[in-house]
C-alpha atoms as a PDB file:
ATOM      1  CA  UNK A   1     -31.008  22.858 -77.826  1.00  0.00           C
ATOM      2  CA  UNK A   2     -30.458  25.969 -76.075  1.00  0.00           C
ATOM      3  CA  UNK A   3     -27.835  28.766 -77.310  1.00  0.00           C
ATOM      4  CA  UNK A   4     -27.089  31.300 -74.932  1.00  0.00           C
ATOM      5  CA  UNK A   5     -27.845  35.167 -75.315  1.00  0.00           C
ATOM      6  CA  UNK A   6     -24.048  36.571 -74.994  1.00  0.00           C
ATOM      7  CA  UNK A   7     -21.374  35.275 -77.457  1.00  0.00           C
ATOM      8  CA  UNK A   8     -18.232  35.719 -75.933  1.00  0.00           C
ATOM      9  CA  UNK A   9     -15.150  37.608 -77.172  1.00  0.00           C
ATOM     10  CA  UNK A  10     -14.063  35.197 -80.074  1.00  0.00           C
ATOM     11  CA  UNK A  11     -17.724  34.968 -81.284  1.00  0.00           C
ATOM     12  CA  UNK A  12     -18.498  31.618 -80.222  1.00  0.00           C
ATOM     13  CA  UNK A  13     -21.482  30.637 -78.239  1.00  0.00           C
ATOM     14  CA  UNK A  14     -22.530  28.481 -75.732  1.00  0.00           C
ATOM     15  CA  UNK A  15     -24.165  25.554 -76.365  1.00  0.00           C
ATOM     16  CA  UNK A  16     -26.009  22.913 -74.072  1.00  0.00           C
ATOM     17  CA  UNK A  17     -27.335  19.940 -75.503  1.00  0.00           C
ATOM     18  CA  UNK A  18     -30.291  18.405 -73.850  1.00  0.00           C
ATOM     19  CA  UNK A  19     -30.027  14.669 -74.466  1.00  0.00           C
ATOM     20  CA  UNK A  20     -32.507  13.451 -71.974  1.00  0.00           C
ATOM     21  CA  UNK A  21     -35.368  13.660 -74.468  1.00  0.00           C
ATOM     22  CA  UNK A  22     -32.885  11.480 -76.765  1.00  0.00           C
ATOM     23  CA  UNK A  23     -31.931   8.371 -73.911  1.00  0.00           C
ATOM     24  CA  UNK A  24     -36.002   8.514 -73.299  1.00  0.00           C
ATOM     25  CA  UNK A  25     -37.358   8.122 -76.669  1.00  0.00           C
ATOM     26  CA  UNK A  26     -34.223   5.044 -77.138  1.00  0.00           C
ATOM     27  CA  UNK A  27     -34.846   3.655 -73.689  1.00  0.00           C
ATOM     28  CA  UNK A  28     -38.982   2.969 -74.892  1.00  0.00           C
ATOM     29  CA  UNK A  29     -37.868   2.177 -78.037  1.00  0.00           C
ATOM     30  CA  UNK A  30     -35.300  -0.783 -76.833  1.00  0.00           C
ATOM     31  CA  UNK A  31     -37.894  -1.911 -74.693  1.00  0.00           C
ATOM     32  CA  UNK A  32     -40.299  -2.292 -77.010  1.00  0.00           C
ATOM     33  CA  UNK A  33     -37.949  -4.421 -79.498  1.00  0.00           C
ATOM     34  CA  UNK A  34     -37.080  -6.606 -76.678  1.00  0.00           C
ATOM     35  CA  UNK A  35     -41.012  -7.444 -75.920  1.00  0.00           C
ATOM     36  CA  UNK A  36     -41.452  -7.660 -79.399  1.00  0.00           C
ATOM     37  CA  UNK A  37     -38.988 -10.306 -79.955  1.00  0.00           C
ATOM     38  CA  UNK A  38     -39.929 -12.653 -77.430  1.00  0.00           C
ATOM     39  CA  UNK A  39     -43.770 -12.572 -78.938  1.00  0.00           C
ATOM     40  CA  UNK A  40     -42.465 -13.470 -82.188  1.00  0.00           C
ATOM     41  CA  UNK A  41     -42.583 -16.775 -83.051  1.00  0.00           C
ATOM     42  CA  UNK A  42     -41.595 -18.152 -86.530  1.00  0.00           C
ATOM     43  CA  UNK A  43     -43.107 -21.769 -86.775  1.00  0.00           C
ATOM     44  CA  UNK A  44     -41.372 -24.289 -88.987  1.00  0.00           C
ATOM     45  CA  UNK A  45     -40.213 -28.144 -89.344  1.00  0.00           C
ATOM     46  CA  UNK A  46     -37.659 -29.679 -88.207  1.00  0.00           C
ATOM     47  CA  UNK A  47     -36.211 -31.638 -90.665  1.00  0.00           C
ATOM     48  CA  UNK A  48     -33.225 -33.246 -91.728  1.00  0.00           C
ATOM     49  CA  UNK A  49     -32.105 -33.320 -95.044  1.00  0.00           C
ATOM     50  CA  UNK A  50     -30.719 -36.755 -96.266  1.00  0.00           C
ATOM     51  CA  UNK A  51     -27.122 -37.653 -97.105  1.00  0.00           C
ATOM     52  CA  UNK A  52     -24.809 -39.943 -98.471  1.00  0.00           C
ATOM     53  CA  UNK A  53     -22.081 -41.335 -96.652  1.00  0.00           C
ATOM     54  CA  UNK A  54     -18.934 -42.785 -98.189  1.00  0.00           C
ATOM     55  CA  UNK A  55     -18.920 -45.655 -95.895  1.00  0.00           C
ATOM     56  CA  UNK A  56     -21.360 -47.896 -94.756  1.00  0.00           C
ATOM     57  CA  UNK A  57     -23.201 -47.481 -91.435  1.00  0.00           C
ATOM     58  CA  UNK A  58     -21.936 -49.592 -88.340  1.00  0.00           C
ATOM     59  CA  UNK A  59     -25.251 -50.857 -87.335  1.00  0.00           C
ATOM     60  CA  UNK A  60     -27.785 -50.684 -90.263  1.00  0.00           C
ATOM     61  CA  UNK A  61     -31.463 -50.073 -88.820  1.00  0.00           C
ATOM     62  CA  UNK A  62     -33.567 -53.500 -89.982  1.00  0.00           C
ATOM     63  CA  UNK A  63     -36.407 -51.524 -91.856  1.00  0.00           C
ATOM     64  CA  UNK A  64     -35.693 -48.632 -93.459  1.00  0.00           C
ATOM     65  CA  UNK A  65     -38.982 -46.260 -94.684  1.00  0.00           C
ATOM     66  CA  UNK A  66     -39.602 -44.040 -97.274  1.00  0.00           C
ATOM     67  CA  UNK A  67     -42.715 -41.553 -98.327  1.00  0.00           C
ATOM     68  CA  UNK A  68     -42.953 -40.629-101.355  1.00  0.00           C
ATOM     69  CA  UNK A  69     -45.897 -37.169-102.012  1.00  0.00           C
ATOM     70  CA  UNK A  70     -46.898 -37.450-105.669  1.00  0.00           C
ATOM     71  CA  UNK A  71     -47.739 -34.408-108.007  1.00  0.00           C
ATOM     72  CA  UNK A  72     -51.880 -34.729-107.680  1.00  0.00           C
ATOM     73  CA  UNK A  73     -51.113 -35.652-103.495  1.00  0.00           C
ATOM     74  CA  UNK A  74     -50.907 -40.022-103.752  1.00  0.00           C
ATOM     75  CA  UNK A  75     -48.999 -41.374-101.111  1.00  0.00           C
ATOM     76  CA  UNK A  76     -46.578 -44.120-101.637  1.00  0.00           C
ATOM     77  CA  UNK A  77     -44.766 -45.809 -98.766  1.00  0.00           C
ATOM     78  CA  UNK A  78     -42.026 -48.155 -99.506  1.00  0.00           C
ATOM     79  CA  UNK A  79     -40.760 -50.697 -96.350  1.00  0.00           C
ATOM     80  CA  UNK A  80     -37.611 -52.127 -97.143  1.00  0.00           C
ATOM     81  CA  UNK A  81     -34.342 -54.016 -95.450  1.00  0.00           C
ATOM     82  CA  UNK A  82     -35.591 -57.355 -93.232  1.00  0.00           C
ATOM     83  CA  UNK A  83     -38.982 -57.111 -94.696  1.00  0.00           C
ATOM     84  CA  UNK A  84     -40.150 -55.530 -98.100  1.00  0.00           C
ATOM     85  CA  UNK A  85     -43.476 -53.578 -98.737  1.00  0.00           C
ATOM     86  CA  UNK A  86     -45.577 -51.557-100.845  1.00  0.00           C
ATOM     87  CA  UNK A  87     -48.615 -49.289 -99.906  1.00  0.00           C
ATOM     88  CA  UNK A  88     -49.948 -47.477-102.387  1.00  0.00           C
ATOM     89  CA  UNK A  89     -52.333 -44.184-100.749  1.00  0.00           C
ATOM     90  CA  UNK A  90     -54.588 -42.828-103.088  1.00  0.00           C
ATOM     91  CA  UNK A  91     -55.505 -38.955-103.231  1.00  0.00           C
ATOM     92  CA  UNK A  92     -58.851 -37.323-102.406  1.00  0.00           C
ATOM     93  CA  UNK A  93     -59.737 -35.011-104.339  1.00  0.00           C
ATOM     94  CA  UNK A  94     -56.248 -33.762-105.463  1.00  0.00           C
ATOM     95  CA  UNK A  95     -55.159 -33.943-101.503  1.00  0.00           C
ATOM     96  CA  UNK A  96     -52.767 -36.117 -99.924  1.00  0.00           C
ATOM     97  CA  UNK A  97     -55.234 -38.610 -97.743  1.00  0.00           C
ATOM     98  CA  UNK A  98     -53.981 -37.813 -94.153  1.00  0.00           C
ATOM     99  CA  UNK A  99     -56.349 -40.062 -92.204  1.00  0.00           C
ATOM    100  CA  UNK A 100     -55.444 -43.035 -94.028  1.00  0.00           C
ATOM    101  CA  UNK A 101     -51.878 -41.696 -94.317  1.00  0.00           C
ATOM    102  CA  UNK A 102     -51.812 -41.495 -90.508  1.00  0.00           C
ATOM    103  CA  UNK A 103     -53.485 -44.892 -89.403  1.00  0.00           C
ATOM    104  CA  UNK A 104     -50.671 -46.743 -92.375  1.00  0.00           C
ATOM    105  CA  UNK A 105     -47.745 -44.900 -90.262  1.00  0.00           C
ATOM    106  CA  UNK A 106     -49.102 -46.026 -87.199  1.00  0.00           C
ATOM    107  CA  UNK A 107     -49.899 -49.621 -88.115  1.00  0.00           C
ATOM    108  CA  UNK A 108     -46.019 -49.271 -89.476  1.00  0.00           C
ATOM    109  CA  UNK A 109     -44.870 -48.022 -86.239  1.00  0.00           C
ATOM    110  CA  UNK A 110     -46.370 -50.922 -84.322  1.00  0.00           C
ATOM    111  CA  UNK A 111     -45.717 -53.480 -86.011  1.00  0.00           C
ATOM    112  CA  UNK A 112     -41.443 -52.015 -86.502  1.00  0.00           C
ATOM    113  CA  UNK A 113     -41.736 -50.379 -83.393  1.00  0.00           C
ATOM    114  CA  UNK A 114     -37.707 -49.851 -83.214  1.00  0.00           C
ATOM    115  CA  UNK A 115     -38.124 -48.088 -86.509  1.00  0.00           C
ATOM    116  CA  UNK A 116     -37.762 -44.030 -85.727  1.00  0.00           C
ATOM    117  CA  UNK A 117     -37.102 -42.361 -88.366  1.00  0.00           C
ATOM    118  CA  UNK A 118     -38.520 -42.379 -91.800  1.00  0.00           C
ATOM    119  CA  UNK A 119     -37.423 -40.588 -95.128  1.00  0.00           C
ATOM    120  CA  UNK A 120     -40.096 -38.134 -96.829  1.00  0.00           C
ATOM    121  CA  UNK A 121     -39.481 -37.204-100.652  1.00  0.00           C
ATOM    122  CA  UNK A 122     -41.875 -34.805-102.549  1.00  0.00           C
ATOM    123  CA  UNK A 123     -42.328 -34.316-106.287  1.00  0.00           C
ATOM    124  CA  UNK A 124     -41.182 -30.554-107.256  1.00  0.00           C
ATOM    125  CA  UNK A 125     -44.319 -30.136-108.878  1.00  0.00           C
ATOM    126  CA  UNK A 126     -46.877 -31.203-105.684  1.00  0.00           C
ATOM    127  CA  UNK A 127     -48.252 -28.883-103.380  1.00  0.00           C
ATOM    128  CA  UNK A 128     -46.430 -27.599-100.520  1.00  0.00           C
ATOM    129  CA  UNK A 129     -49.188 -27.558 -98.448  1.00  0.00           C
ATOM    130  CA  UNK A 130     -49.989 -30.915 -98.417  1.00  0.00           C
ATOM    131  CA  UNK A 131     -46.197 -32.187 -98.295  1.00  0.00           C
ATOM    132  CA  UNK A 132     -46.139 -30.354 -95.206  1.00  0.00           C
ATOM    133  CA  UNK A 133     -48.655 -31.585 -93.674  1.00  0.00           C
ATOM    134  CA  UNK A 134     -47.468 -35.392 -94.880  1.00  0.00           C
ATOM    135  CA  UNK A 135     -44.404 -34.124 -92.696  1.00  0.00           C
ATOM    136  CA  UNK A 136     -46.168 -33.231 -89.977  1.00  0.00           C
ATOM    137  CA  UNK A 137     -48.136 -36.601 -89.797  1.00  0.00           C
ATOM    138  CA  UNK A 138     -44.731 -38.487 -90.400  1.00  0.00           C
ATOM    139  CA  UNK A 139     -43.291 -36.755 -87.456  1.00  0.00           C
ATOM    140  CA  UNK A 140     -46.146 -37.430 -85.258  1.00  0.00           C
ATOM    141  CA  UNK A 141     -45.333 -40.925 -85.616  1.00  0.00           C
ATOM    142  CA  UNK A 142     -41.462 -41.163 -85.753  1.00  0.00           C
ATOM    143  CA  UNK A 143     -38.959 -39.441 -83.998  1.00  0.00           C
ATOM    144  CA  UNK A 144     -36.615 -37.926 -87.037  1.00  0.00           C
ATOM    145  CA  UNK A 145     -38.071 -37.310 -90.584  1.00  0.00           C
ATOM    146  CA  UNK A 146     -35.605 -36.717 -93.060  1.00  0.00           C
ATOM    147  CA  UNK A 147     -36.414 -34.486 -96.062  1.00  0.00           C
ATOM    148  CA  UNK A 148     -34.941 -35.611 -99.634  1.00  0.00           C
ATOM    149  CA  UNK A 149     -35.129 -33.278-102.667  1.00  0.00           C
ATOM    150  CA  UNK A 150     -34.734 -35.283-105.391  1.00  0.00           C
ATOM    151  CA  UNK A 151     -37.832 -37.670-105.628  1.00  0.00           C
ATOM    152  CA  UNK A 152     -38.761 -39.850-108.375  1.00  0.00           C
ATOM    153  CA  UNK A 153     -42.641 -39.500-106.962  1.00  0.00           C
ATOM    154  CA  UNK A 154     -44.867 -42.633-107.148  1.00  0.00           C
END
């Protein structure tokens, strides 16, 4: 900011206001906000959370399937509407068994291979880790995984 030397009669001075400095320092830092937003990248699931509906559905799927994440990582699928099925997935160590997890799902998928979406459920007291990850391998396999909160767990 620059005053001048001479007031003039009233006792007020000049003043002249260099805002160049100013639109610089906010032109470099807009651009940098804008680069910096398109490099961030905030990863996350897709998922739909499950819902009841008053009426019933027009054209009911003929299988319906449901994964259920215990507490110590067991894996329970249910099959149910034109056929009915249990498969029980046992832990490793503590750790939801994703191999076998994955090959049950795809065995599922071909022998219901009209069936694309399945319903996951995890116990409140699992690790979120490894429901994740159940998700993930779900997914993989069918188009639309629905989440539901309220799981009674194997």
């Amino acid at each position: 900011m620059n005053v001048a030397e001479q007031g003039d009669a009233s006792g007020s001075y000049e003043v002249e206001l260099n805002l160049s400095s100013f639109i610089d320092c906010f032109t470099v830092l807009i651009t940098y906000l804008l680069i910096s937003t398109s490099f961030l990248n905030l990863g996350g699931i897709d998922i739909v959370l499950a819902t009841q509906t008053a009426g019933e559905i027009p054209n009911p799927p003929l299988v319906s399937l449901e994964l259920n994440i215990g507490d110590h990582g067991q894996a329970h699928l249910k099959i149910s509407g034109m056929s009915s099925q249990e498969i029980d997935i046992p832990d490793e160590g503590g750790k939801v068994a994703l191999a076998k997890l994955d090959s049950e799902l795809k065995q599922i998928k071909q022998k219901y291979p009209t069936l694309d979406s399945i319903l996951v459920a995890g116990s409140d007291k699992g690790s979120y880790d490894q429901l994740v990850k159940a998700i993930q391998k779900a997914e993989s396999n069918f188009g639309s995984v629905a989440f539901n909160t309220e799981a009674g767990g194997p």
